[in-house]
Protein backbone atom coordinates (compact mmCIF):
# COMPACT_ATOMS: atom_id res chain seq x y z
CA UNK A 1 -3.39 4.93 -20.97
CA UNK A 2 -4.60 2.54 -18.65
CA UNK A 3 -4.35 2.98 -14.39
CA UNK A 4 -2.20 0.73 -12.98
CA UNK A 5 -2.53 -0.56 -10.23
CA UNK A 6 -0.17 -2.54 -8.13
CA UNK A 7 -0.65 -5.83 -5.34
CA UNK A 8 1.77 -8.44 -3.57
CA UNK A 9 -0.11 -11.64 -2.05
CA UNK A 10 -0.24 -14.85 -1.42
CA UNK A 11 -3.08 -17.35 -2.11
CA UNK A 12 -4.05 -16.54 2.22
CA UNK A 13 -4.82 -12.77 0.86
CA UNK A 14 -6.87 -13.52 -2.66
CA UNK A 15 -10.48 -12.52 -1.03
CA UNK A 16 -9.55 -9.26 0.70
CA UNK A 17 -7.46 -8.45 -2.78
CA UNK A 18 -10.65 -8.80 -4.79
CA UNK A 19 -12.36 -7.04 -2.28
CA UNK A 20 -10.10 -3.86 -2.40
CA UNK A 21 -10.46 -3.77 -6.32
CA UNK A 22 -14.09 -4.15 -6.25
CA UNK A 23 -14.00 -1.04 -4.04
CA UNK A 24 -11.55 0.60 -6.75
CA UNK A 25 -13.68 -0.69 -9.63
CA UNK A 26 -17.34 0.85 -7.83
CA UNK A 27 -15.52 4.06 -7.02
CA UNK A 28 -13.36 5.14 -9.68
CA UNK A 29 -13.95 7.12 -12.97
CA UNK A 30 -11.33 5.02 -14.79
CA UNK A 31 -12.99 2.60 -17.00
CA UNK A 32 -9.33 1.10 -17.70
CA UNK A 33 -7.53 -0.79 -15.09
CA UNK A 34 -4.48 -2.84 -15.04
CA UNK A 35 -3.68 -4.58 -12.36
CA UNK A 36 -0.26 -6.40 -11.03
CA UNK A 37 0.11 -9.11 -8.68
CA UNK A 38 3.28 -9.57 -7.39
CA UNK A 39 3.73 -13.43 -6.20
CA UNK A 40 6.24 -15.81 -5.39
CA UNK A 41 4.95 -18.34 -6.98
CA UNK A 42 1.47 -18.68 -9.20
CA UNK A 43 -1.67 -18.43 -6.91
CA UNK A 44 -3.64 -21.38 -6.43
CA UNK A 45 -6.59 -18.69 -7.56
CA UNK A 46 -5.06 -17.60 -10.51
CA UNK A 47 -7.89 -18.71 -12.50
CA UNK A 48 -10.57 -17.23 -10.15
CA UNK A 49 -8.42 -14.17 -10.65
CA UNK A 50 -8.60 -13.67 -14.32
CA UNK A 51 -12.54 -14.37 -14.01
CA UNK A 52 -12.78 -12.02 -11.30
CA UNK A 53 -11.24 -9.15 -13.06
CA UNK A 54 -12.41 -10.43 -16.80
CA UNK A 55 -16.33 -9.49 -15.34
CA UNK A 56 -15.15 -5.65 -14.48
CA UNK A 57 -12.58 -5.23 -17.86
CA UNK A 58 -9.47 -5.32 -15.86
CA UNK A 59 -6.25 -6.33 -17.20
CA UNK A 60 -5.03 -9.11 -14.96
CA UNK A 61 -0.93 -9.51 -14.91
CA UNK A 62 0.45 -12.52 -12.66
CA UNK A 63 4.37 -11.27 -11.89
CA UNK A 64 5.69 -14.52 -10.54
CA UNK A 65 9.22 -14.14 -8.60
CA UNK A 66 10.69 -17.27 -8.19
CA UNK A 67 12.78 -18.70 -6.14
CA UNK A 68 14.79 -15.26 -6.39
CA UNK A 69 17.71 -15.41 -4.27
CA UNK A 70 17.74 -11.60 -4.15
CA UNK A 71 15.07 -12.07 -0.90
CA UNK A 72 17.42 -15.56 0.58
CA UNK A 73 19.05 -13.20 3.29
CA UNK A 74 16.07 -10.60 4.04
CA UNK A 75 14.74 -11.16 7.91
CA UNK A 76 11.29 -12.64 7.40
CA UNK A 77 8.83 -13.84 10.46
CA UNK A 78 4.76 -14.95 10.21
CA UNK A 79 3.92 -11.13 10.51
CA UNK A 80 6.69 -9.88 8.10
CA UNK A 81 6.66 -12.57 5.12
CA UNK A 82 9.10 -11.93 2.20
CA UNK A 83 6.10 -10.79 0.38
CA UNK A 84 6.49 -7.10 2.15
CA UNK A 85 9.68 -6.99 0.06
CA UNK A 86 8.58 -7.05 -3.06
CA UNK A 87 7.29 -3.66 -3.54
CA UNK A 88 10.56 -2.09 -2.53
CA UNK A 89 11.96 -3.94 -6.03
CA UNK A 90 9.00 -3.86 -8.39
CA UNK A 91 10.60 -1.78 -11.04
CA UNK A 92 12.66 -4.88 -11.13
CA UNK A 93 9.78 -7.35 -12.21
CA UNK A 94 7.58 -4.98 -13.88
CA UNK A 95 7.96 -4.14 -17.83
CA UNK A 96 9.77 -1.20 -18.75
CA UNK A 97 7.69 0.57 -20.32
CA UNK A 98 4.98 1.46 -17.21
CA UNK A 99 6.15 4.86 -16.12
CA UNK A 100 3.72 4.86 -13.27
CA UNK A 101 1.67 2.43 -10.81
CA UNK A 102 0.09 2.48 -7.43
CA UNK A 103 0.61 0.11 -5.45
CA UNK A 104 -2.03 -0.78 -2.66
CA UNK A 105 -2.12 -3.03 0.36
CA UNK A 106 -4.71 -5.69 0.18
CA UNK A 107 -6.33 -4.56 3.83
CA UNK A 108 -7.15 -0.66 2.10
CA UNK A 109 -10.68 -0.33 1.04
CA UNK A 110 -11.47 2.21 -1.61
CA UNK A 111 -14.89 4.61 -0.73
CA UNK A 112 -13.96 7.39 -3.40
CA UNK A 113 -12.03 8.17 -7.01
CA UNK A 114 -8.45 7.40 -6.78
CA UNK A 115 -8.08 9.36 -9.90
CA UNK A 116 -6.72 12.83 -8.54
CA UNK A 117 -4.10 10.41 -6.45
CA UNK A 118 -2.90 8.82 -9.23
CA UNK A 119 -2.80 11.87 -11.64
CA UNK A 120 -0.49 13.45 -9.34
CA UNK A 121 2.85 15.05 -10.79
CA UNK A 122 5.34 13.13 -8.84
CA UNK A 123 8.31 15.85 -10.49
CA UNK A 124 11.55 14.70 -9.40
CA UNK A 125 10.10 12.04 -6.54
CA UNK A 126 10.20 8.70 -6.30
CA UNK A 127 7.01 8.23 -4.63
CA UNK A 128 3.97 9.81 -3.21
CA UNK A 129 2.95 8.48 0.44
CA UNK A 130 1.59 9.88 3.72
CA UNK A 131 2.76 9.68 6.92
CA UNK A 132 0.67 8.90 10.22
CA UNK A 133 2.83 10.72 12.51
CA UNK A 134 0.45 12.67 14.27
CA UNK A 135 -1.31 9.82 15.27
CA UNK A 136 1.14 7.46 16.17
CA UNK A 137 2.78 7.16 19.68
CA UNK A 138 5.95 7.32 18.25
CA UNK A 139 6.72 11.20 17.05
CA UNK A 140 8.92 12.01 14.24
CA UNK A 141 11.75 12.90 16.04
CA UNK A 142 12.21 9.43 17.30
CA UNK A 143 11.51 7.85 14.20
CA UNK A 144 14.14 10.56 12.35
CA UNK A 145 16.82 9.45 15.14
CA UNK A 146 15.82 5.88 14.65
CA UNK A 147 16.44 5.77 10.86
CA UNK A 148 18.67 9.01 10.42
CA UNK A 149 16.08 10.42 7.89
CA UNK A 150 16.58 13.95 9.22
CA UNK A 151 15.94 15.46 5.78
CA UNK A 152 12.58 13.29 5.67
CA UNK A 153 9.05 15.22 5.69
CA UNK A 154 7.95 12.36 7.82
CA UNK A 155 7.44 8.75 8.49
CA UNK A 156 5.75 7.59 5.89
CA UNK A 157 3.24 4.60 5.77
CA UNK A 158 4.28 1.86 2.77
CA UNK A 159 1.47 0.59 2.38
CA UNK A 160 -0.32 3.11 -0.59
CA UNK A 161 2.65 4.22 -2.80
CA UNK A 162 2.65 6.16 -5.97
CA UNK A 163 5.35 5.01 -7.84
CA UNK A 164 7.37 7.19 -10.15
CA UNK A 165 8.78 3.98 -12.21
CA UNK A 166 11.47 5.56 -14.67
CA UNK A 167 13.10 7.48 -11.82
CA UNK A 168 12.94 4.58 -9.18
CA UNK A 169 15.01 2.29 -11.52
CA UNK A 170 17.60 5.32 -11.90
CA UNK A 171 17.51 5.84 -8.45
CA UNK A 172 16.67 2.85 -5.67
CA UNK A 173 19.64 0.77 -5.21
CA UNK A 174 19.23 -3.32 -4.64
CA UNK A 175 22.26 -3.35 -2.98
CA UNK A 176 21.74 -0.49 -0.43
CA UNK A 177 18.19 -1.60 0.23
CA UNK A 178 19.72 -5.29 1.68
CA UNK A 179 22.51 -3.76 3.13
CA UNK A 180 20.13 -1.25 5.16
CA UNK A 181 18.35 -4.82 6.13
CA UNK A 182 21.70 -6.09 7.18
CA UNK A 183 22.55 -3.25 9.66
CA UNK A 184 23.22 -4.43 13.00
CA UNK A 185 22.08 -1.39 14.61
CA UNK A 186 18.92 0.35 14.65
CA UNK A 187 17.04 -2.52 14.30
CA UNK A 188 14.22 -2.13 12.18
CA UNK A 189 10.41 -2.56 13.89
CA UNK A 190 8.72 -2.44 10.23
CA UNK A 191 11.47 -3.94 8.02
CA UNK A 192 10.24 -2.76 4.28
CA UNK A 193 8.60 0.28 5.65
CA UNK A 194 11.83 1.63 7.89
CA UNK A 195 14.17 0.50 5.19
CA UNK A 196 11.56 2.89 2.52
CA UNK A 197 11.72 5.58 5.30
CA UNK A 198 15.54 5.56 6.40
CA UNK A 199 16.73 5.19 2.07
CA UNK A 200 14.55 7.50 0.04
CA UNK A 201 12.06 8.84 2.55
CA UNK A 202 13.95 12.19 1.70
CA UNK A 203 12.06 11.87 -1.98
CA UNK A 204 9.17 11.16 -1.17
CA UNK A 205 5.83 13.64 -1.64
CA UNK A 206 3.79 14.13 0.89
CA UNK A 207 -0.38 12.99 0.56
CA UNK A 208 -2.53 13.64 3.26
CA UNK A 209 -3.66 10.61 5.40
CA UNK A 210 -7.05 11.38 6.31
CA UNK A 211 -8.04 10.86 2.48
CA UNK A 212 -5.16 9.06 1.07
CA UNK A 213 -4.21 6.50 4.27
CA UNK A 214 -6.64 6.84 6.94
CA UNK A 215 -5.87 4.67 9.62
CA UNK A 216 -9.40 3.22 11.16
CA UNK A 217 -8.29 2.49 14.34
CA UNK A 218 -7.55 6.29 15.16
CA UNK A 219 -10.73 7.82 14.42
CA UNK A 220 -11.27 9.77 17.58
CA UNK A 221 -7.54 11.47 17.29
CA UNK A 222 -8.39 12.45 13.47
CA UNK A 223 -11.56 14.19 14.66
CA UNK A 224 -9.30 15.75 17.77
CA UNK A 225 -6.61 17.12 15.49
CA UNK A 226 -9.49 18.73 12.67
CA UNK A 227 -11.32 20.10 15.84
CA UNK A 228 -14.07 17.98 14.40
CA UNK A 229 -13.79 18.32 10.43
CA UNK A 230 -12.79 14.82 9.58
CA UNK A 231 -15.99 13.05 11.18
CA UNK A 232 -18.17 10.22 9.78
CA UNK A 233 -19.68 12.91 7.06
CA UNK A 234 -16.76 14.38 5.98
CA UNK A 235 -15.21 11.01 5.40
CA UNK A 236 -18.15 10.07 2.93
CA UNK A 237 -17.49 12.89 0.76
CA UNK A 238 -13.48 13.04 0.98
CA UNK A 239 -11.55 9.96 1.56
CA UNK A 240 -10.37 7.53 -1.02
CA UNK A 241 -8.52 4.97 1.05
CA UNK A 242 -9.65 3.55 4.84
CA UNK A 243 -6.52 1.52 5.67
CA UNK A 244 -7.12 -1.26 7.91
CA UNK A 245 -3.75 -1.14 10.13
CA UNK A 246 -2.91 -3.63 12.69
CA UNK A 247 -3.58 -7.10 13.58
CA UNK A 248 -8.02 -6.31 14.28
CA UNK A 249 -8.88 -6.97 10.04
CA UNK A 250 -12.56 -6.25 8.95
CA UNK A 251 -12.93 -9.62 7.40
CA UNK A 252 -12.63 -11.39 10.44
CA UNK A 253 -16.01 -12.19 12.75
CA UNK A 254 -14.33 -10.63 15.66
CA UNK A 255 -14.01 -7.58 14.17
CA UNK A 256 -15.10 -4.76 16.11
CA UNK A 257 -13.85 -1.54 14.48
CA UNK A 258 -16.80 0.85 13.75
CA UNK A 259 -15.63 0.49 9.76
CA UNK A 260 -15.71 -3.09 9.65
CA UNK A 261 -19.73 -2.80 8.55
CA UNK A 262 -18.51 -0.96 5.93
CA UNK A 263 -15.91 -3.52 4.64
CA UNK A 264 -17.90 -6.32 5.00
CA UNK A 265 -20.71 -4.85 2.76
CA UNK A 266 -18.11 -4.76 -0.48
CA UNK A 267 -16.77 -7.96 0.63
CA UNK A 268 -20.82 -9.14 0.34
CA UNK A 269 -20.71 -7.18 -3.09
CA UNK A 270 -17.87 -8.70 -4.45
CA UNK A 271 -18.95 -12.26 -3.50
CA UNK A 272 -16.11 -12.59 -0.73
CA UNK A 273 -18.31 -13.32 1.98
């Protein structure tokens, strides 16, 4: 059975896409990949696509949306394209036969096997995600008020999700995802991620962030709250995903974030740069 892996980009997000697989592809154990872009419309790089992944073996699948009026009335800005939708409805698009996929932001680089992540037993959740409450300035409580997700473990991050496909299309509801989007109070500050949070963040199992999600701009509190565990070393030989949160992105030349040497090396690797 192959991994499958899951993406939602536009043609602006191609290069850091191929750069977060080429991570996946030098890291991992699997030797077969699938992978799933979610698009509105076919990438201008299609082509460069298929070649990329044809070089490492990967199964390239383009899942085109359309001009699907299901997205017509969901609030959209520069930072919060319609694109952040899609994952919310991707049993929707994807066949029916994948029983599980992991979907991945294209700003996540990949410094370890993914393999125990995605071999997790999800049981009777819809997804596996972590939450970066403890490093946020925002605690729980606030976000649980916010969103009335009092039965929630936490607030949890959207952007690496372990999808449990056949009891997501039982279970998440078009209708009450849109109508959650509608709501006139509680406005939401990260549409698809508070809308994940405040519907099903009550099924929803718990990975830990500092291998699974580790934000990179927080390095000093993820030291503080491990009294020193989760340093530089530790990271080497643990984490899978370094998430790059926030507007500061690796690939950029102003990039100053202590991981962004790091990033830009696969990005060299995977011809990027």
């Amino acid at each position: 059975m192959p991994l499958n892996l899951l993406f939602s980009i536009d043609d602006h997000f191609v290069p850091q896409f191929k750069t977060t697989l080429f991570s996946i592809v030098a890291n991992t154990a699997a030797t077969d990949l699938a992978v799933y872009v979610i698009q509105k419309n076919r990438l201008v790089a299609d082509d460069d696509i298929h070649q990329f992944c044809q070089q490492f073996n990967i199964a390239y699948y383009p899942v085109i949306i359309g001009e699907d009026p299901t997205f017509k009335d969901a609030p959209v800005s520069k930072r919060y394209p319609e694109a952040i939708y899609y994952r919310l409805l991707a049993h929707k698009y994807l066949p029916q036969d994948l029983t599980k996929i992991l979907y991945l932001d294209a700003d996540i680089l990949c410094i370890n096997d993914l393999l125990p992540l995605y071999n997790l037993d999800l049981g009777t959740d819809l997804y596996a995600a972590a939450s970066h409450a403890s490093l946020t300035n925002m605690p729980d409580v606030v976000n649980k008020i916010r969103l009335g997700t009092y039965e929630a473990d936490g607030y949890f991050n959207s952007g690496v999700l372990l999808m449990n496909l056949p009891l997501i299309r039982q279970t998440v509801s078009e209708k009450a995802i849109f109508d959650r989007l509608a709501m006139p109070l509680n406005p939401l500050l990260l549409p698809d991620q508070d809308v994940l949070n405040a519907l099903y963040g009550h099924q929803i199992l718990t990975i830990p962030d500092e291998v699974y999600n580790y934000d990179v701009r927080k390095p000093a509190i993820y030291e503080a709250i491990s009294h020193g565990t989760w340093d530089l070393d530790w990271l080497v030989q643990n984490n899978v995903f370094l998430h790059f949160c926030g507007k500061e992105k690796p690939w950029l030349p102003s990039a100053k974030n202590k991981f962004s040497l790091l990033y830009k090396h696969y990005q060299h690797l995977a011809g990027q740069s």
